[in-house]
N, C-alpha and C. Protein backbone atom coordinates (compact mmCIF):
# COMPACT_ATOMS: atom_id res chain seq x y z
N UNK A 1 108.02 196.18 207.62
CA UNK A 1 107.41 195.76 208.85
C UNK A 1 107.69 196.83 209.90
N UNK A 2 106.89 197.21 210.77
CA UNK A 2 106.90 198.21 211.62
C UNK A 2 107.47 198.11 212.92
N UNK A 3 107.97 198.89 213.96
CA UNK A 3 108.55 198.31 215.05
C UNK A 3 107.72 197.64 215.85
N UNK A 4 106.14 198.04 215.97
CA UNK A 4 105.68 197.05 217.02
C UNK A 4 105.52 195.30 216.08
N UNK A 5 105.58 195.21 214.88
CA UNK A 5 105.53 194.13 214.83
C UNK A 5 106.44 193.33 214.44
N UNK A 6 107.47 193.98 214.51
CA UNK A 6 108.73 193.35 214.52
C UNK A 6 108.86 192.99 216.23
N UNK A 7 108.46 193.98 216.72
CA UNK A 7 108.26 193.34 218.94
C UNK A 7 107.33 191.71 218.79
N UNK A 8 106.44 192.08 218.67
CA UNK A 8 105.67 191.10 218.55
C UNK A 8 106.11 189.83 217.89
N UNK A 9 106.81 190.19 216.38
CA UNK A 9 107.29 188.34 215.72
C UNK A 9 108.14 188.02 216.67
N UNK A 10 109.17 188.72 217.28
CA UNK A 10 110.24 188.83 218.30
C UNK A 10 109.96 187.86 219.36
N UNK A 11 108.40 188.63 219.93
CA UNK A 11 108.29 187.86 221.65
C UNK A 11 107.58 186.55 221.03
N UNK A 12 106.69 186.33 219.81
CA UNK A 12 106.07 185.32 219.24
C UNK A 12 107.20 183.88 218.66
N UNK A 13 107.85 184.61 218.23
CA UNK A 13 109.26 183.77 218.62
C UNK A 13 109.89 182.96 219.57
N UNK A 14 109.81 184.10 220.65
CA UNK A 14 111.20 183.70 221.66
C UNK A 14 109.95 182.66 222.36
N UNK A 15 108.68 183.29 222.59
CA UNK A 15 107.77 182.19 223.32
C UNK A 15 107.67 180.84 222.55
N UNK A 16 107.94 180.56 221.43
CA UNK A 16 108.21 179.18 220.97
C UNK A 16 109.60 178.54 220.81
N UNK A 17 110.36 179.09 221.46
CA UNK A 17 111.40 178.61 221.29
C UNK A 17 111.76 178.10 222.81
N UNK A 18 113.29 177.60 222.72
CA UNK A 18 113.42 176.35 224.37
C UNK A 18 113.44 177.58 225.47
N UNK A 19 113.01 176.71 226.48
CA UNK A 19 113.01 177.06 228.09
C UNK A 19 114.03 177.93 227.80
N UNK A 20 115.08 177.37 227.59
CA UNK A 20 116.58 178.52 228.03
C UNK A 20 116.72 179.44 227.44
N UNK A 21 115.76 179.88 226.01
CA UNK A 21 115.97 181.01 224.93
C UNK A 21 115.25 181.76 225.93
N UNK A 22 113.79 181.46 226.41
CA UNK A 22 112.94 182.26 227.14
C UNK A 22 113.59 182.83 228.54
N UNK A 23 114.32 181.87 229.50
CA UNK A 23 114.37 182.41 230.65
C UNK A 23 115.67 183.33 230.04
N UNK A 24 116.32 183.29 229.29
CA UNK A 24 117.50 184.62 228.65
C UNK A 24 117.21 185.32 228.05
N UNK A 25 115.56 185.44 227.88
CA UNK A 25 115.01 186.63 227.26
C UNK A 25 114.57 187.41 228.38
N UNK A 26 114.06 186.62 229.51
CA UNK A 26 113.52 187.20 230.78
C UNK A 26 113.83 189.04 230.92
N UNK A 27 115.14 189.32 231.28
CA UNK A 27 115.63 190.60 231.51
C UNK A 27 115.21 191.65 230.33
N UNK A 28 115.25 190.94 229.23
CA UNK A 28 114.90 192.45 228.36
C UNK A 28 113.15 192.41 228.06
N UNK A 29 112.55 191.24 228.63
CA UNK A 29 111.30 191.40 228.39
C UNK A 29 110.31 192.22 229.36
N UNK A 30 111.33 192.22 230.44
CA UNK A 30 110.85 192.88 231.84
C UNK A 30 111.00 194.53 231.53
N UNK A 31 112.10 194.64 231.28
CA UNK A 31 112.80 196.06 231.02
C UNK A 31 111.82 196.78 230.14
N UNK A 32 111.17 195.83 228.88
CA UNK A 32 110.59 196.62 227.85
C UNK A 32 108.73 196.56 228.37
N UNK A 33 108.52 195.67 230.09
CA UNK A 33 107.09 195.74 229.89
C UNK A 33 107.30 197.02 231.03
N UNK A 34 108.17 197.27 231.83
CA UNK A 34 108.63 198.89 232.84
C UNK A 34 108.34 199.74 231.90
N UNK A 35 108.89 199.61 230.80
CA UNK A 35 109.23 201.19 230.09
C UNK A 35 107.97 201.35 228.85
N UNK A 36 106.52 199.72 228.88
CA UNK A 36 106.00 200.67 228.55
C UNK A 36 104.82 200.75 229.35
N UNK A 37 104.95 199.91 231.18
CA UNK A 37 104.34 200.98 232.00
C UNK A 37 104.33 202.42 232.35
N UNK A 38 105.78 202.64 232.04
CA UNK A 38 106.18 204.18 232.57
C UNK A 38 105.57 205.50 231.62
N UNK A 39 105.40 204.62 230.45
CA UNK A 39 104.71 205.43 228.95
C UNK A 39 103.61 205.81 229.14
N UNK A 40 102.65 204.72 229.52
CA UNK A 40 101.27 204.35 230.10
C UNK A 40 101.15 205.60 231.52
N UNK A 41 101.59 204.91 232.46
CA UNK A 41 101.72 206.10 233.40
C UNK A 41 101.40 207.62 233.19
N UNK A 42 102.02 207.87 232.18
CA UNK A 42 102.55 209.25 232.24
C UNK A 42 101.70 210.19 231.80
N UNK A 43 100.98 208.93 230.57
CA UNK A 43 99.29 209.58 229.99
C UNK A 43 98.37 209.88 231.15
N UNK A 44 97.96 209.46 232.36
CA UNK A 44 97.34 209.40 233.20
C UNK A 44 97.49 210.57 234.18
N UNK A 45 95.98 210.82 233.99
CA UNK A 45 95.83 212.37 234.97
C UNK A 45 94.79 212.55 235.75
N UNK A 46 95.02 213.03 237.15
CA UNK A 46 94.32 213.02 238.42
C UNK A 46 92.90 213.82 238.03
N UNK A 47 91.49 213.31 238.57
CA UNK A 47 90.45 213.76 237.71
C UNK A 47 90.37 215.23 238.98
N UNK A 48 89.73 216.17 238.57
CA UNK A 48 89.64 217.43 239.11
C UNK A 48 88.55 216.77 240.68
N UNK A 49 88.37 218.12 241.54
CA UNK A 49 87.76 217.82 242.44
C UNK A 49 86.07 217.82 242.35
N UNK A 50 85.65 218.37 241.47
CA UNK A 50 84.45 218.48 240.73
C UNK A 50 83.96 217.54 240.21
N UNK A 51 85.34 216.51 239.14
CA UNK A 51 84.60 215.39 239.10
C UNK A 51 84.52 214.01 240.08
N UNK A 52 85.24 214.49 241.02
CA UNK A 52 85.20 213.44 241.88
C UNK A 52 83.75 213.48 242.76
N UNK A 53 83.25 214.49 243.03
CA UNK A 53 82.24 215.12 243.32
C UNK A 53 81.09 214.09 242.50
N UNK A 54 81.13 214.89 241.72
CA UNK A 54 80.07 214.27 240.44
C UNK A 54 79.93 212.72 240.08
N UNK A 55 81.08 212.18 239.75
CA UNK A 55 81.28 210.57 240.15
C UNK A 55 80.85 210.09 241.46
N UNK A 56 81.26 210.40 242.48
CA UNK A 56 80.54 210.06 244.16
C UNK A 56 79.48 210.54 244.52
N UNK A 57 78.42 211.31 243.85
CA UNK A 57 76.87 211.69 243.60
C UNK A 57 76.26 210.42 242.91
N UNK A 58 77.10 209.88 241.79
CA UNK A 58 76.09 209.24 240.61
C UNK A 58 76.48 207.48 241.44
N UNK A 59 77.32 207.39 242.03
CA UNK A 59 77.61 206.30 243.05
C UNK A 59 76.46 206.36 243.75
N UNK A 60 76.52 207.36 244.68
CA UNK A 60 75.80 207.20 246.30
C UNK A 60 74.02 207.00 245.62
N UNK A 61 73.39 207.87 244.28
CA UNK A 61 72.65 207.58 243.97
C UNK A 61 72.40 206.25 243.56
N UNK A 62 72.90 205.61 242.72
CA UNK A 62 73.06 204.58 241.94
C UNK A 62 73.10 203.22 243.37
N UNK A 63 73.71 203.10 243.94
CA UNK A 63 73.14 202.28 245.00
C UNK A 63 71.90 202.42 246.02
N UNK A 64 71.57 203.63 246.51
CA UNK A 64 70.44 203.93 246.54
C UNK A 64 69.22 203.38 245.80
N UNK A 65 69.20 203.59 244.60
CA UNK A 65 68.54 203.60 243.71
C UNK A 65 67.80 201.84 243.88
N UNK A 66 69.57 201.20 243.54
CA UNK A 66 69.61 199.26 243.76
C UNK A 66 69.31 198.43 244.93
N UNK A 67 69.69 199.52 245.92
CA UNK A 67 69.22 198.99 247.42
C UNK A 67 67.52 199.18 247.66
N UNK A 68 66.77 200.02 247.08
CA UNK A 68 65.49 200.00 247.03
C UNK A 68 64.44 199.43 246.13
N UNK A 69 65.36 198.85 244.88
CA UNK A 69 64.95 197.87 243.96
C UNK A 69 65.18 196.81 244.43
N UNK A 70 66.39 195.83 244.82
CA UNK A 70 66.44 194.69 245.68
C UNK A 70 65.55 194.54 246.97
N UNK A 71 65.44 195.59 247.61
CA UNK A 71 64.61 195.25 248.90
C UNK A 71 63.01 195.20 248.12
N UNK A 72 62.29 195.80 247.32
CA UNK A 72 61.09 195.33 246.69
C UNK A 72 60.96 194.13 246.41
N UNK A 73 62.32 193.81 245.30
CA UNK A 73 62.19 192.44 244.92
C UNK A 73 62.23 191.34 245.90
N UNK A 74 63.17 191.80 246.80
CA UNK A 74 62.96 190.63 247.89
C UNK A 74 61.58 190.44 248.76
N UNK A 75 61.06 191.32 249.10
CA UNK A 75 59.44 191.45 249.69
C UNK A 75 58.78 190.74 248.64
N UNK A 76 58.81 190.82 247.47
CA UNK A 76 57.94 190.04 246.36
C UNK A 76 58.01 188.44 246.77
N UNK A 77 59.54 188.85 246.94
CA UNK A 77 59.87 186.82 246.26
C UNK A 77 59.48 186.56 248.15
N UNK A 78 59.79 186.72 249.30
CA UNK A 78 59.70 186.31 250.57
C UNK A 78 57.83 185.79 250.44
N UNK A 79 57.06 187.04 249.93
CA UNK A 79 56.15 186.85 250.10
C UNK A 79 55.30 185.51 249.62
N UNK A 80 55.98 185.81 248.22
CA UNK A 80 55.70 184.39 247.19
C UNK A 80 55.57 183.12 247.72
N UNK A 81 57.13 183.04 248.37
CA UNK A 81 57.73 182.02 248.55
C UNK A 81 56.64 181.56 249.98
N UNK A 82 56.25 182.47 250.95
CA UNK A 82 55.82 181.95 252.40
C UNK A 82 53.81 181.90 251.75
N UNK A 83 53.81 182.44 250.63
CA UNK A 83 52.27 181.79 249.76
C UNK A 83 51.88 180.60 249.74
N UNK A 84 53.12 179.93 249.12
CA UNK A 84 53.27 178.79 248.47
C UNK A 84 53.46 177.46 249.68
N UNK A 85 54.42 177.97 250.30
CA UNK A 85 54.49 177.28 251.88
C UNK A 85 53.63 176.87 252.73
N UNK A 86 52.70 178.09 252.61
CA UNK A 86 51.41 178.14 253.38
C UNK A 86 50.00 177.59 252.69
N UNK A 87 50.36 177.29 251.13
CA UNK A 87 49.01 176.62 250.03
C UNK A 87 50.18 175.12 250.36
N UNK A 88 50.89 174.53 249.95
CA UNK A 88 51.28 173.34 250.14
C UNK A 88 51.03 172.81 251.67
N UNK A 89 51.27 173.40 252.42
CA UNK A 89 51.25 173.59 254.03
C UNK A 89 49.76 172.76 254.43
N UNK A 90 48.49 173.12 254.07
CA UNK A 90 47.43 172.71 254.21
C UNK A 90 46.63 171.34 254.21
C-alpha cells in the first residue's frame, strides 16, 4: 500500500471513529493540510507581463463582444414583449 493511501485509510478512519479520536487528530491533520498547501504553493508561478496583456485583451474583448449580444437580445425581447401588450391591449 502506498503512502498516500495509507493517508487516506488513516483520515477514512479517524473520520469514523468518536468525536474525541477526531478532535485529537485535529493538530496533525492541520499540520499535514499547511504542508501540503506549502507544496502546492511552491508549484505556482507569476504569469509574465505579456500574458497578462494577452489575457486582459481576450477579457475586455470577450465582454464587449456579450455586452453587444445582450443589448440585441434585449431590444428583441422589449420589442416582443411591448407587441404583444399592444395586440392584447386592443
Amino acid at each position: 500500500m502506498g503512502v498516500e493511501t495509507k493517508k487516506m485509510a488513516n483520515s477514512v478512519a479517524s473520520a469514523r471513529g468518536s468525536f474525541g479520536d477526531q478532535i485529537k487528530s485535529w493538530p496533525e491533520r492541520v499540520k499535514g493540510f499547511y504542508n501540503d498547501v506549502r507544496t502546492e504553493t511552491r508549484k505556482v508561478t507569476a504569469p509574465s507581463w505579456k500574458e497578462v496583456q494577452a489575457t486582459t485583451a481576450v477579457v475586455v474583448v470577450t465582454v464587449f463582444i456579450f455586452g453587444v449580444f445582450f443589448f440585441i437580445v434585449d431590444n428583441i425581447l422589449q420589442k416582443g414583449v411591448s407587441y404583444l401588450y399592444g395586440s392584447f391591449g386592443h
